[in-house]
Protein backbone atom coordinates (compact mmCIF):
# COMPACT_ATOMS: atom_id res chain seq x y z
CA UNK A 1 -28.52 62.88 14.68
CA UNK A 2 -31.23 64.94 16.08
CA UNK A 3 -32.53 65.33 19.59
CA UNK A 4 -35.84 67.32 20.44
CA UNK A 5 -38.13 66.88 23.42
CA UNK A 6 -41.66 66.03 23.22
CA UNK A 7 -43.92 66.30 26.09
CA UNK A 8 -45.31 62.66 26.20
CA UNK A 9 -48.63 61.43 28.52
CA UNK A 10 -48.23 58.06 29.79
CA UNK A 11 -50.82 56.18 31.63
CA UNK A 12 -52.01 52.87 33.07
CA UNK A 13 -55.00 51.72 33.58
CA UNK A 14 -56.82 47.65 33.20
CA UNK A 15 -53.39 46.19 32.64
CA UNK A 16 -52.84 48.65 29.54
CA UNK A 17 -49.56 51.31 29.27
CA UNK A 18 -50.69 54.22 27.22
CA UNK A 19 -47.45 56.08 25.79
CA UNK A 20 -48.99 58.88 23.87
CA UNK A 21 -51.00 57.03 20.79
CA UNK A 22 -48.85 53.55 21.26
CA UNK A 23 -50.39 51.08 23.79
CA UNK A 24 -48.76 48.02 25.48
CA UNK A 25 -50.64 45.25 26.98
CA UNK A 26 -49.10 44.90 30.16
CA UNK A 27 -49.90 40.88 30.59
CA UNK A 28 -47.49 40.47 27.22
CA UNK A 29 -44.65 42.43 28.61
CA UNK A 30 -41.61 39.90 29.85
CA UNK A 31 -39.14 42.12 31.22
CA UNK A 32 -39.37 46.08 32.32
CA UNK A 33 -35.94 47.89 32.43
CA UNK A 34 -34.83 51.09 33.17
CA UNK A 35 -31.27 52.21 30.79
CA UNK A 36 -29.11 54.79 32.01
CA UNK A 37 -26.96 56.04 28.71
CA UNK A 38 -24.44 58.50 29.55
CA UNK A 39 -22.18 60.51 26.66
CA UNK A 40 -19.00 58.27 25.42
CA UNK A 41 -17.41 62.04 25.89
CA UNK A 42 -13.77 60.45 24.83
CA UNK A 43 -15.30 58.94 21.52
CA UNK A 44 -17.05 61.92 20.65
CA UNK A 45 -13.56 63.40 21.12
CA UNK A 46 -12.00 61.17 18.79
CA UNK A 47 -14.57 61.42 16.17
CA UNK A 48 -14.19 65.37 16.18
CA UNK A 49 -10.45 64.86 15.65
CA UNK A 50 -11.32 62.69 12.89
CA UNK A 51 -13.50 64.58 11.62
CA UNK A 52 -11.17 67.85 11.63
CA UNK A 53 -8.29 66.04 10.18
CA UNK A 54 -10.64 65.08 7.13
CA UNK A 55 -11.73 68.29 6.37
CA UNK A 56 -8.56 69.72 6.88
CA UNK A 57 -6.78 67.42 4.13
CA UNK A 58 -9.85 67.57 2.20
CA UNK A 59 -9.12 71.37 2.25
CA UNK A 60 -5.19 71.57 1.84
CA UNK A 61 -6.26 69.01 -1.00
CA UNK A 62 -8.28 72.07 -2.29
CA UNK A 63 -5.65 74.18 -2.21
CA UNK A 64 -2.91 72.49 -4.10
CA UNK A 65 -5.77 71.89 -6.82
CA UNK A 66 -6.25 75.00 -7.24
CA UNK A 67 -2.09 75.68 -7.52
CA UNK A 68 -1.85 73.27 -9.85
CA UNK A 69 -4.73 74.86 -12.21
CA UNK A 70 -3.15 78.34 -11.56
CA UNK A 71 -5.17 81.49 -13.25
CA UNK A 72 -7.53 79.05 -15.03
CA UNK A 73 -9.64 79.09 -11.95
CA UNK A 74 -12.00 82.04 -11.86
CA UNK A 75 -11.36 84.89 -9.35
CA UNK A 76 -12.64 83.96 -5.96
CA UNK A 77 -12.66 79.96 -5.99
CA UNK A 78 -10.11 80.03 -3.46
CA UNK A 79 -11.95 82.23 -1.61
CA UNK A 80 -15.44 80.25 -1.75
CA UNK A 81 -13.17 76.53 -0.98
CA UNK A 82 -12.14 78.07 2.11
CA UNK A 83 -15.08 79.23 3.32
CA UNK A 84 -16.72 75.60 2.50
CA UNK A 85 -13.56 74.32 4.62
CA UNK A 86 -14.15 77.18 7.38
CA UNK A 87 -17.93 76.73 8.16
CA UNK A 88 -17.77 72.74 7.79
CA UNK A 89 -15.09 72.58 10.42
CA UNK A 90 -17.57 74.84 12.08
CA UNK A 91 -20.36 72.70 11.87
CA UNK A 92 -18.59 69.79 13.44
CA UNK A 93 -16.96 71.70 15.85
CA UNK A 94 -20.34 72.77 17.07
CA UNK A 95 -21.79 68.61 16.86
CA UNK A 96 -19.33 67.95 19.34
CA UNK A 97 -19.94 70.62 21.85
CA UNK A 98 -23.71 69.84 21.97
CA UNK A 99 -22.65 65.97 22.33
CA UNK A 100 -20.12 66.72 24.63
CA UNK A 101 -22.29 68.71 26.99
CA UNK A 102 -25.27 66.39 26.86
CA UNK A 103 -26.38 64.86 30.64
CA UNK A 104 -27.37 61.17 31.59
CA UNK A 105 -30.44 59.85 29.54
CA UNK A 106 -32.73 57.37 31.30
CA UNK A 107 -34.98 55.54 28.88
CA UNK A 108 -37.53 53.00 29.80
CA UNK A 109 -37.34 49.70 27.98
CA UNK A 110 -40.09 46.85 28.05
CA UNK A 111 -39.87 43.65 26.26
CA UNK A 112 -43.00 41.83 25.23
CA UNK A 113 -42.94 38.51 23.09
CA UNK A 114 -39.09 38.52 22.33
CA UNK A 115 -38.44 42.52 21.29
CA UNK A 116 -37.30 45.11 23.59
CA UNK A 117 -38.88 48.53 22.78
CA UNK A 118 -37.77 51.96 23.89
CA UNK A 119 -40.62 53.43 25.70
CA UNK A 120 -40.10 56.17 26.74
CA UNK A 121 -36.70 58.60 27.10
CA UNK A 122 -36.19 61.37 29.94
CA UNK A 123 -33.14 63.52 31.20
CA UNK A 124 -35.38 63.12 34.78
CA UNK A 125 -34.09 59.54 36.55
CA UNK A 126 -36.62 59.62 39.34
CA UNK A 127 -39.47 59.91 36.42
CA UNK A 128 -38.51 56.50 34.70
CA UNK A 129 -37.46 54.53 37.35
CA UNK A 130 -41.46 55.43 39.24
CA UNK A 131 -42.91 54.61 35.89
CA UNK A 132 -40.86 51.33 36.05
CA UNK A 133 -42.54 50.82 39.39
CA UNK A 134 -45.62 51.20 38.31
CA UNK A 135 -45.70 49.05 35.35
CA UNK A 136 -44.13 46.19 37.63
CA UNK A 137 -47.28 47.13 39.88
CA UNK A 138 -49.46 46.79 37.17
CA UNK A 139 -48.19 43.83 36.03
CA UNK A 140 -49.39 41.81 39.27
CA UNK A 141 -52.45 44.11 40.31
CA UNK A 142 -55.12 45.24 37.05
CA UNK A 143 -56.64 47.47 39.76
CA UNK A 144 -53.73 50.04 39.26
CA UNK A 145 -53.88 53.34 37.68
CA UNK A 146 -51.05 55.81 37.10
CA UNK A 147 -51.05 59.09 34.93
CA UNK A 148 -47.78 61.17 34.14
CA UNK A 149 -46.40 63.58 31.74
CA UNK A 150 -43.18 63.08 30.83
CA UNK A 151 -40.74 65.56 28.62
CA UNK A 152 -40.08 62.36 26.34
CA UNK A 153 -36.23 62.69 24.58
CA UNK A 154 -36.88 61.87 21.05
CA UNK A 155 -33.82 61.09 18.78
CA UNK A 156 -34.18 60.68 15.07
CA UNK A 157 -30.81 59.38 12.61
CA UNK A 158 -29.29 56.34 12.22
CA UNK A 159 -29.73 53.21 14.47
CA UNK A 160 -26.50 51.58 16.62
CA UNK A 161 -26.75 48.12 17.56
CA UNK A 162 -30.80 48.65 16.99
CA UNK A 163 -30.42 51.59 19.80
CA UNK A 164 -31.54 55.43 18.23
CA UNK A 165 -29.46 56.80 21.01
CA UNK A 166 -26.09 54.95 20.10
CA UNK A 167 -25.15 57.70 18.32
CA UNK A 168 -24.39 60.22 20.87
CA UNK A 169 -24.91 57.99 24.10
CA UNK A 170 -24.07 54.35 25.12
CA UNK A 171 -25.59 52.46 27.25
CA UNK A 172 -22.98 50.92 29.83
CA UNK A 173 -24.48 47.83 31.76
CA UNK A 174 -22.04 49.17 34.72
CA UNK A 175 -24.39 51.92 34.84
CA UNK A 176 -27.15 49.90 34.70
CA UNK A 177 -29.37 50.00 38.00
């Protein structure tokens, strides 16, 4: 899973969000909600352990190949399997140091006709939950304008429970405010 930052302008105006090129009607939208999703640090954890474990078997499973076929294996195989071995438990051991160090993401989640989308994702709290005030405001009043630009948190890989960020974050409805 990926994670890059895109700066994002959001703005309201005549009942109508703008998030960058996507616009939502505001008189279809049945529920506004602000998500705090904060890193699951002892599943990451476990996954790294699982993940080390596997490559380490994988590569002791290398190994005793590679006694078994004795001097029919050119010069160097050994060599090149544990360097495979070495820089994949490399690569995971740096995935969980950027997952494990990641802060609270806030994402902004409106619902229109039945379908919650994700609006728009911040590391900056205060930034989502105004913008959730002033598409409540909006709502009720089509006289209200609001412009912001927002460093939007944009995560690309596979889906959890229909939520991009379920990879590396979870959303805990403790946290919920």
């Amino acid at each position: 899973m990926g994670i890059k930052e895109v700066g994002v302008d959001v703005r309201i105006s005549r009942r109508t969000m703008w998030v960058g090129q996507k616009v939502y009607p505001l008189a279809h939208v049945a529920r506004v909600e602000p998500l705090e999703f904060v890193p699951r640090r002892g599943k990451i954890i476990t996954a790294y352990i699982r993940d080390v474990v596997s490559w380490l078997g994988l590569g002791l499973l290398g190994l005793l190949v590679a006694a078994a076929a004795g001097s029919q294996l050119p010069e160097g195989a050994v060599t090149v399997w544990e360097l495979f071995v070495g820089v994949a438990l490399l690569a995971v051991t740096v995935r969980m140091i950027r997952r494990l160090t990641m802060r609270t993401l806030y994402v902004l989640s409106i619902e229109t006709s039945g379908s919650p989308h994700e609006v728009v994702a911040s590391w900056d709290r205060n930034k989502i939950y105004l913008l959730r005030d002033q598409v409540v405001a909006a709502i009720d009043d089509p006289s209200v304008s609001y412009s912001v630009h927002i460093n939007h948190i944009e995560a690309s890989g596979d889906a959890v429970f229909g939520n991009k960020y379920g990879d590396i974050v979870h959303g805990d409805k403790n946290t919920r405010r």
